[in-house]
Protein backbone atom coordinates (compact mmCIF):
# COMPACT_ATOMS: atom_id res chain seq x y z
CA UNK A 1 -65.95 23.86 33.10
CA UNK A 2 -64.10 21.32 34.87
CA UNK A 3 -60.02 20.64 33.96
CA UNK A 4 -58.84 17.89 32.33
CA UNK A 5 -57.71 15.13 34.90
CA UNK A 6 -56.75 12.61 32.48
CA UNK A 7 -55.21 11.98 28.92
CA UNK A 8 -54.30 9.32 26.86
CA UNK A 9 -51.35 9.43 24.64
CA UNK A 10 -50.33 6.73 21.95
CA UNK A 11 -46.92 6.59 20.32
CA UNK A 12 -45.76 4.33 17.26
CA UNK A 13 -42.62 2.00 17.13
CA UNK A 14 -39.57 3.12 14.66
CA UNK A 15 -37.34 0.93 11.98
CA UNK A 16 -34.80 2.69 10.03
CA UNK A 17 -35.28 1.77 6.41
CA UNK A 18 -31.62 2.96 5.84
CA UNK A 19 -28.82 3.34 8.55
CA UNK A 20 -25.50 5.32 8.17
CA UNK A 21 -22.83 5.50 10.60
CA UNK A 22 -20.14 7.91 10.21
CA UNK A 23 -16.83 8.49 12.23
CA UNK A 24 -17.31 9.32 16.29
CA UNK A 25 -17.86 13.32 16.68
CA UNK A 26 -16.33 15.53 19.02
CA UNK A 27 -19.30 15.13 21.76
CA UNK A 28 -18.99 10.94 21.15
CA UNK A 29 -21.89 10.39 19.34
CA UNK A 30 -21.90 9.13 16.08
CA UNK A 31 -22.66 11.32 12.61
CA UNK A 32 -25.59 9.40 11.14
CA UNK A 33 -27.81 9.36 8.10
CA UNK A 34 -30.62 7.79 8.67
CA UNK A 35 -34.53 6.97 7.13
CA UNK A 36 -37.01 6.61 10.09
CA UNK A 37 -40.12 4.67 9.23
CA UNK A 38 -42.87 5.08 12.11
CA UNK A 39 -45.05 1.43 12.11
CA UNK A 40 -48.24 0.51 13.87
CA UNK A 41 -46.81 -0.53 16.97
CA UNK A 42 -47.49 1.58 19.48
CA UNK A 43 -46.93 2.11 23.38
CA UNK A 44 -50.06 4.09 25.34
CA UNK A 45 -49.37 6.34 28.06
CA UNK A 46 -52.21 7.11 30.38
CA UNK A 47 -51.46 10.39 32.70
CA UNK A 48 -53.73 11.40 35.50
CA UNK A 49 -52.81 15.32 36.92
CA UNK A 50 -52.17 14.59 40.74
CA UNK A 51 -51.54 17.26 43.57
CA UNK A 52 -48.96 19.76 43.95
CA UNK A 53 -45.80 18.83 45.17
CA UNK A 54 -47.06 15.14 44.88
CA UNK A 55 -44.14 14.10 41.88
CA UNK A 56 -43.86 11.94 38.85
CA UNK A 57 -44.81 8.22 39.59
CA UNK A 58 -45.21 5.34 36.83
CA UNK A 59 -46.75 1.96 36.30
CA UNK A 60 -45.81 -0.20 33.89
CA UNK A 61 -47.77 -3.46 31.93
CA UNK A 62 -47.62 -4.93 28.66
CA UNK A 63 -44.82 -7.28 26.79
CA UNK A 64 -41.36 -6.85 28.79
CA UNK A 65 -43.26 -4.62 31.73
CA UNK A 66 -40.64 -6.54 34.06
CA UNK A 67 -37.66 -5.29 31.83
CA UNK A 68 -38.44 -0.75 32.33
CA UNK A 69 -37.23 1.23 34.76
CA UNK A 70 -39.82 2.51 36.94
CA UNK A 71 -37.36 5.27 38.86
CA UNK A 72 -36.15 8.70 37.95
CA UNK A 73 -34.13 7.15 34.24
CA UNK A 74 -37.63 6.56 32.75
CA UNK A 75 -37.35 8.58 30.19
CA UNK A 76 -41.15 9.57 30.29
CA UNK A 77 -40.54 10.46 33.86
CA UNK A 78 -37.77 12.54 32.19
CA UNK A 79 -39.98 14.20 29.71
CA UNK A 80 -42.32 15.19 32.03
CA UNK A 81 -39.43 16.97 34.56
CA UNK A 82 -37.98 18.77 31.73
CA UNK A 83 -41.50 19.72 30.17
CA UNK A 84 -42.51 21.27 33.60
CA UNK A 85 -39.15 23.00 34.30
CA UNK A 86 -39.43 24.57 30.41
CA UNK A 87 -43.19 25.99 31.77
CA UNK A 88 -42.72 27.54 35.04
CA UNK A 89 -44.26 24.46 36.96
CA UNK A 90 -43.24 24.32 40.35
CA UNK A 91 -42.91 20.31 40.39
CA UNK A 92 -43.88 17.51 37.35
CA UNK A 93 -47.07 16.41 39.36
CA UNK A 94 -48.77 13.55 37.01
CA UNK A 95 -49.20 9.70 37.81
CA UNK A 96 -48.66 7.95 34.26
CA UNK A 97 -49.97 4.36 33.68
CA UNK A 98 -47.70 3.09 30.68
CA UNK A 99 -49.01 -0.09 28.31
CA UNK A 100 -46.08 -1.54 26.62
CA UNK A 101 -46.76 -2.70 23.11
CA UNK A 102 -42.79 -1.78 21.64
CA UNK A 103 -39.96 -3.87 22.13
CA UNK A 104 -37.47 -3.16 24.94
CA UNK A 105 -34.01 -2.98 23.83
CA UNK A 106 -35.38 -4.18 20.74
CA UNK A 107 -33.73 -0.90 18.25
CA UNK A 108 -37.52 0.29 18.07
CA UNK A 109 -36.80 3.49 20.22
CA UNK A 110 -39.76 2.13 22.34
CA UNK A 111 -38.43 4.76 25.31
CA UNK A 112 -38.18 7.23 23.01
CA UNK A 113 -41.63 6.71 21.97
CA UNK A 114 -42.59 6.64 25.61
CA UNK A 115 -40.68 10.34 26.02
CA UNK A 116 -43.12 11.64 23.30
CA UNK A 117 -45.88 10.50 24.47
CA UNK A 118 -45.12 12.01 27.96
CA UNK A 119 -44.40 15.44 26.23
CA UNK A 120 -47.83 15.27 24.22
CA UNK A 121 -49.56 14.07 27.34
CA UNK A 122 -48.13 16.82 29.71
CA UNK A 123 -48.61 19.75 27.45
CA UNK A 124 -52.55 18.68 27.28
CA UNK A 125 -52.80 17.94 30.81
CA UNK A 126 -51.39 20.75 32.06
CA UNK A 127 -52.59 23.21 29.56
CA UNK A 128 -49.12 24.63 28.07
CA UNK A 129 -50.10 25.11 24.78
CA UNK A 130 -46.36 24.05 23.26
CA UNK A 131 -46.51 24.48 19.33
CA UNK A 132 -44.53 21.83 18.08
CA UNK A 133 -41.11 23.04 17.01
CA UNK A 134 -41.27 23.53 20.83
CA UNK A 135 -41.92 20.44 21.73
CA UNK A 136 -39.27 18.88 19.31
CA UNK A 137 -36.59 21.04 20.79
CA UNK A 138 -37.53 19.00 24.22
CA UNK A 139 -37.46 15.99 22.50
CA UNK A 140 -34.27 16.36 21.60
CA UNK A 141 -32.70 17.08 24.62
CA UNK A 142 -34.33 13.72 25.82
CA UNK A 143 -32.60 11.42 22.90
CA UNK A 144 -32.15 11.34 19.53
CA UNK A 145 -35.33 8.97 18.46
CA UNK A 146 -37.67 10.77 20.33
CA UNK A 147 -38.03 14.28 17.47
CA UNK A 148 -38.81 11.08 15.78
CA UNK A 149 -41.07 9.75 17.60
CA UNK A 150 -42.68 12.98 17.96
CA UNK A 151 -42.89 13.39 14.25
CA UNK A 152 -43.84 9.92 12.80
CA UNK A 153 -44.50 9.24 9.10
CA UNK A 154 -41.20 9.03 7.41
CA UNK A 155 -38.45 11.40 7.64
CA UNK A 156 -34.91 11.46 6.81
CA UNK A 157 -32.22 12.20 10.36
CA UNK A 158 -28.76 13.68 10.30
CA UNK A 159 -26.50 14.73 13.20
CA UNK A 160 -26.95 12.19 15.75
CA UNK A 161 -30.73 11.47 14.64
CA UNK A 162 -32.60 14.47 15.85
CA UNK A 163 -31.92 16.67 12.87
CA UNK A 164 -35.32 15.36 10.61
CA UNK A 165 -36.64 16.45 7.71
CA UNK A 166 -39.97 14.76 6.23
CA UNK A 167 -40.09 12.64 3.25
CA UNK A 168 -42.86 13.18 0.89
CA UNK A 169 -43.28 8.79 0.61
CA UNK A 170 -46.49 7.65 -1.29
CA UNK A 171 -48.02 3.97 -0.60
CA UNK A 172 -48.10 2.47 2.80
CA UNK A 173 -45.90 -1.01 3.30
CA UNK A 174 -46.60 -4.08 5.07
CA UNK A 175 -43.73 -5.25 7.39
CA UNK A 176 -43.02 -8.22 9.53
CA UNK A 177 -40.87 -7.61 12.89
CA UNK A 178 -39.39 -10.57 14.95
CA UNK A 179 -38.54 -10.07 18.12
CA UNK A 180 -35.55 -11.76 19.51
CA UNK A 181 -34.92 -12.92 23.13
CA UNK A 182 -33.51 -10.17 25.21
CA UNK A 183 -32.35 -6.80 24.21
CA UNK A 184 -28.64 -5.58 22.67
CA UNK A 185 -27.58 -2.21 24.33
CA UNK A 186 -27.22 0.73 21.95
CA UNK A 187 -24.13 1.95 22.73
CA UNK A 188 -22.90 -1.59 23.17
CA UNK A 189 -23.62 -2.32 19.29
CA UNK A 190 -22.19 1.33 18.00
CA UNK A 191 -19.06 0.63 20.41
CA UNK A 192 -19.39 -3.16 18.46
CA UNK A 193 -19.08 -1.46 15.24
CA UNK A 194 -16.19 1.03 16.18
CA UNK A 195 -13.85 -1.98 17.14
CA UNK A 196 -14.53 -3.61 13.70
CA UNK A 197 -14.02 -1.34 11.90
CA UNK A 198 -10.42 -0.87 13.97
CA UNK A 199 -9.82 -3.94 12.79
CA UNK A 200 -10.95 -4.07 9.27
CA UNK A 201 -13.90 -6.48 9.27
CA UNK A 202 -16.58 -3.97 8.67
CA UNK A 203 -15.97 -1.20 6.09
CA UNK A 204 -14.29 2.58 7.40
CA UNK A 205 -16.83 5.57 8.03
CA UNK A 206 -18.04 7.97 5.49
CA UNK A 207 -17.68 11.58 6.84
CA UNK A 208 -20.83 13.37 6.32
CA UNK A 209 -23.12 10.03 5.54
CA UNK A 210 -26.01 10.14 2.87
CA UNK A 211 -28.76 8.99 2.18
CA UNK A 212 -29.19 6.13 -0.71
CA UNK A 213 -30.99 8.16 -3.77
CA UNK A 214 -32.03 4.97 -5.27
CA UNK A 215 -34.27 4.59 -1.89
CA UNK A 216 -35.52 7.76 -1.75
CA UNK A 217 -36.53 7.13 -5.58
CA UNK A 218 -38.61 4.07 -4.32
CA UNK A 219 -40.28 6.03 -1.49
CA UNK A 220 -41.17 8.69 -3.67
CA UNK A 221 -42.45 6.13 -6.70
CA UNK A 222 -44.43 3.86 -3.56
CA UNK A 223 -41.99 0.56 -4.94
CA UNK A 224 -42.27 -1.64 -2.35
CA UNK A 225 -40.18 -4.04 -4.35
CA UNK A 226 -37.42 -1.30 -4.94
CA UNK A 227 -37.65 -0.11 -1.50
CA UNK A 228 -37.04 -4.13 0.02
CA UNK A 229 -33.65 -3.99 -2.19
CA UNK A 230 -32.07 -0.94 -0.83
CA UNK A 231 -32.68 -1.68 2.62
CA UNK A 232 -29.45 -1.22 4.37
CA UNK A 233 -28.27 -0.34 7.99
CA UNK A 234 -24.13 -0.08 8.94
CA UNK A 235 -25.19 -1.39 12.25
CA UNK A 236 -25.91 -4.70 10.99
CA UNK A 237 -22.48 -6.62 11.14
CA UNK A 238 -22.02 -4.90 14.81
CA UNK A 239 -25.37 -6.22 16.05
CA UNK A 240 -24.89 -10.00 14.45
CA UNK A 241 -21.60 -10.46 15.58
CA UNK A 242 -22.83 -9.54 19.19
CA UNK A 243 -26.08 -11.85 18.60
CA UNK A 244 -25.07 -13.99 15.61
CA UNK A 245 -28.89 -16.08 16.08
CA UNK A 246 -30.08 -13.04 14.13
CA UNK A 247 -28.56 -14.06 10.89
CA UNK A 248 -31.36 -17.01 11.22
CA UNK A 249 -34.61 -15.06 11.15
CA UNK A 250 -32.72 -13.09 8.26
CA UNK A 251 -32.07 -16.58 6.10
CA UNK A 252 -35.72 -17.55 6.87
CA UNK A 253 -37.02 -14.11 5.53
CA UNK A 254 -34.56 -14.30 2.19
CA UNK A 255 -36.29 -17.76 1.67
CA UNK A 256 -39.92 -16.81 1.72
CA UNK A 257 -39.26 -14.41 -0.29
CA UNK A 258 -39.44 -10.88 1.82
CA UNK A 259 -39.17 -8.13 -0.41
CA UNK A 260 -36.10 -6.90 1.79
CA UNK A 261 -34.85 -7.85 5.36
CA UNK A 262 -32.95 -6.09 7.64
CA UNK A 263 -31.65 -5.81 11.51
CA UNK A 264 -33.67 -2.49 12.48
CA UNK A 265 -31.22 0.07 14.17
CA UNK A 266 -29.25 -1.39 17.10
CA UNK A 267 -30.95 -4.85 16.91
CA UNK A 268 -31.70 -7.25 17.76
CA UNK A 269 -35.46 -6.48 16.04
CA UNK A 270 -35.03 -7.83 12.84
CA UNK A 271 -38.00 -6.61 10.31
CA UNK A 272 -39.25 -7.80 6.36
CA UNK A 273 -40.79 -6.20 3.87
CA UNK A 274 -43.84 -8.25 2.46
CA UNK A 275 -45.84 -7.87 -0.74
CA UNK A 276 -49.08 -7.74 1.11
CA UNK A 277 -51.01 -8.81 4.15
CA UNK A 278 -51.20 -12.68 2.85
CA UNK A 279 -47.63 -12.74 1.92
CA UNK A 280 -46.75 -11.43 5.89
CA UNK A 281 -48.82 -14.12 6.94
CA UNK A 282 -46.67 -16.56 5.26
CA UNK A 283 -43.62 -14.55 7.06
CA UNK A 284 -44.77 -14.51 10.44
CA UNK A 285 -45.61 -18.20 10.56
CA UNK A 286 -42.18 -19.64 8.87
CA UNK A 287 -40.19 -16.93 10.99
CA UNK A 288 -42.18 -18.34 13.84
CA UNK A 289 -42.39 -22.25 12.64
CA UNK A 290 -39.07 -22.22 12.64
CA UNK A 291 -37.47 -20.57 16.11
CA UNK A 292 -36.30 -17.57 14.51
CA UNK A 293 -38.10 -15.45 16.71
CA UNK A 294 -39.35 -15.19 19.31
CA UNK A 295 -42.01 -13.92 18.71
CA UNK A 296 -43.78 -12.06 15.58
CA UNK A 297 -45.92 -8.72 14.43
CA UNK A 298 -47.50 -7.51 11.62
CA UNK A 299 -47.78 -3.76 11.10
CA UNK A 300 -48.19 -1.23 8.67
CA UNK A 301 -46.36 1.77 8.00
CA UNK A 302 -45.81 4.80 7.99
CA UNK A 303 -47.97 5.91 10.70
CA UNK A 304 -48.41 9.43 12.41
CA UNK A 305 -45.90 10.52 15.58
CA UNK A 306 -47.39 10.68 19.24
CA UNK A 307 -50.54 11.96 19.72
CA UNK A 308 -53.18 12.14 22.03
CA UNK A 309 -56.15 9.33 21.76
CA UNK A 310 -58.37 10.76 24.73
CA UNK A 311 -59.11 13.11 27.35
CA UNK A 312 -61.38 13.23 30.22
CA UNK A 313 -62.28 16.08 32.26
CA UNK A 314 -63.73 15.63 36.12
């Protein structure tokens, strides 16, 4: 039987229904609390097994193509190194063709995604048969999205994000993301929200921060409604002060009447809760109308973690 040359792997796009930030740790990151929510956006990695000793290469297209790295700080390029060095390989020998369909720099954890998919891809195509508590301890030596992104569905992270644990959530939700011009840096935004909280325009840390009960509640009921009013993210001063147009696509979205509204992680993506499909038609098209954004999706969520879409042998 001949190998398997080639496999596709897909990967879905992230929001944080909630966002906690405690005080700096020891190792600089920040103690969070967070709710990931895994929506039908996805990036596609294509990888190809080359030969021996030939490397890790990477093509990019899609939205932003221009804007990821193509060099060694790719972070699928990454996952495939440290995937290879976990299983004996000699050297990471695959050619990946990457489709972009996630934000860059947009607080979507679109690299993250691409990490996952990498790690999914890479155990298929070169037969390593990682269970995947494995392959989550990988991930999170990559980042903290990418157990996430790994995961998908809906899942509650502590510790710097990689710590998850699965929420039993009933329904699935209709949201509207708009995409703002350029990116805001991660750290940048976290470092944002340090200094104002220095100087007393954003509230002090909570050691150990939790969750929101009253959210969890809604996820477990499937209250959309509910859910839109607990929406909440500590990041959100930090990232409008640094890009104050986002307060804009937010006022739009609190005048059609979005369920909830929110600056997803770092920014600048901001995403809204709709009632249904017609009602995130009506969204998209004032958020749009009005140079809000610039640009607009409609996805559903929650949606299942990287996986593979298609193999070919020969």
């Amino acid at each position: 039987m001949a190998a398997t040359r080639t496999v596709i792997a897909r990967a879905p796009a992230k929001i944080n229904l909630e966002l906690r930030v405690g005080p700096v740790r020891d190792d600089g990151f920040h103690e969070l609390a967070t709710v990931f929510h895994a929506v039908a956006l996805f990036d596609d990695l294509t990888a190809r097994a080359t030969e021996p000793g030939s490397g890790v290469s990477i093509t990019v297209d899609g939205i932003q193509a221009d804007e990821v790295p193509t060099d060694d700080s790719n972070l699928a390029v990454k996952a495939a190194k440290l995937l290879a060095a976990h299983i004996g390989l000699e050297s990471a020998d695959v050619a990946f063709e990457l489709r972009k369909g996630i934000p860059v720099a947009g607080g979507m954890a679109g690299g993250s995604a691409d990490a996952a998919a990498a790690l999914v891809a890479c155990d298929a195509l070169w037969h390593a048969g990682l269970d995947r508590e494995q392959l989550l301890h990988l991930a999170a030596q990559l980042g903290s999205d990418v157990p996430f992104s790994l995961l998908g569905g809906t899942a509650i992270g502590s510790g710097r994000g990689e710590l998850l644990t699965p929420v039993l959530a009933r329904g699935e939700y209709t949201w509207v993301i708009a995409l703002a011009e350029g990116g805001l840096s991660t750290p940048g935004v976290y470092g944002q929200i340090d200094r104002m909280r220095e100087a007393g325009e954003a509230p002090q840390p909570t050691p150990g921060p939790e969750i929101d009960d009253a959210l969890m509640a809604a996820l477990r009921a499937g209250d959309a409604a509910a859910l839109g009013a607990r929406l909440h993210n500590e990041l959100e001063p930090a990232a409008l002060a640094m890009a104050p147009q986002l307060e804009r696509a937010l006022e739009i979205g609190r005048k059609v009447g979005a369920l909830g509204g929110i600056v997803s992680g770092s920014g600048p993506t901001t995403v809204f809760l709709a009632r249904d499909s017609s009602h995130a038609l009506d969204l998209a098209v004032a958020l749009t109308a009005s140079g809000a954004a610039a640009d607009v999706r409609r996805a559903h969520g929650p949606v299942p973690g990287a996986r593979l879409v298609e193999s070919v042998r020969g």
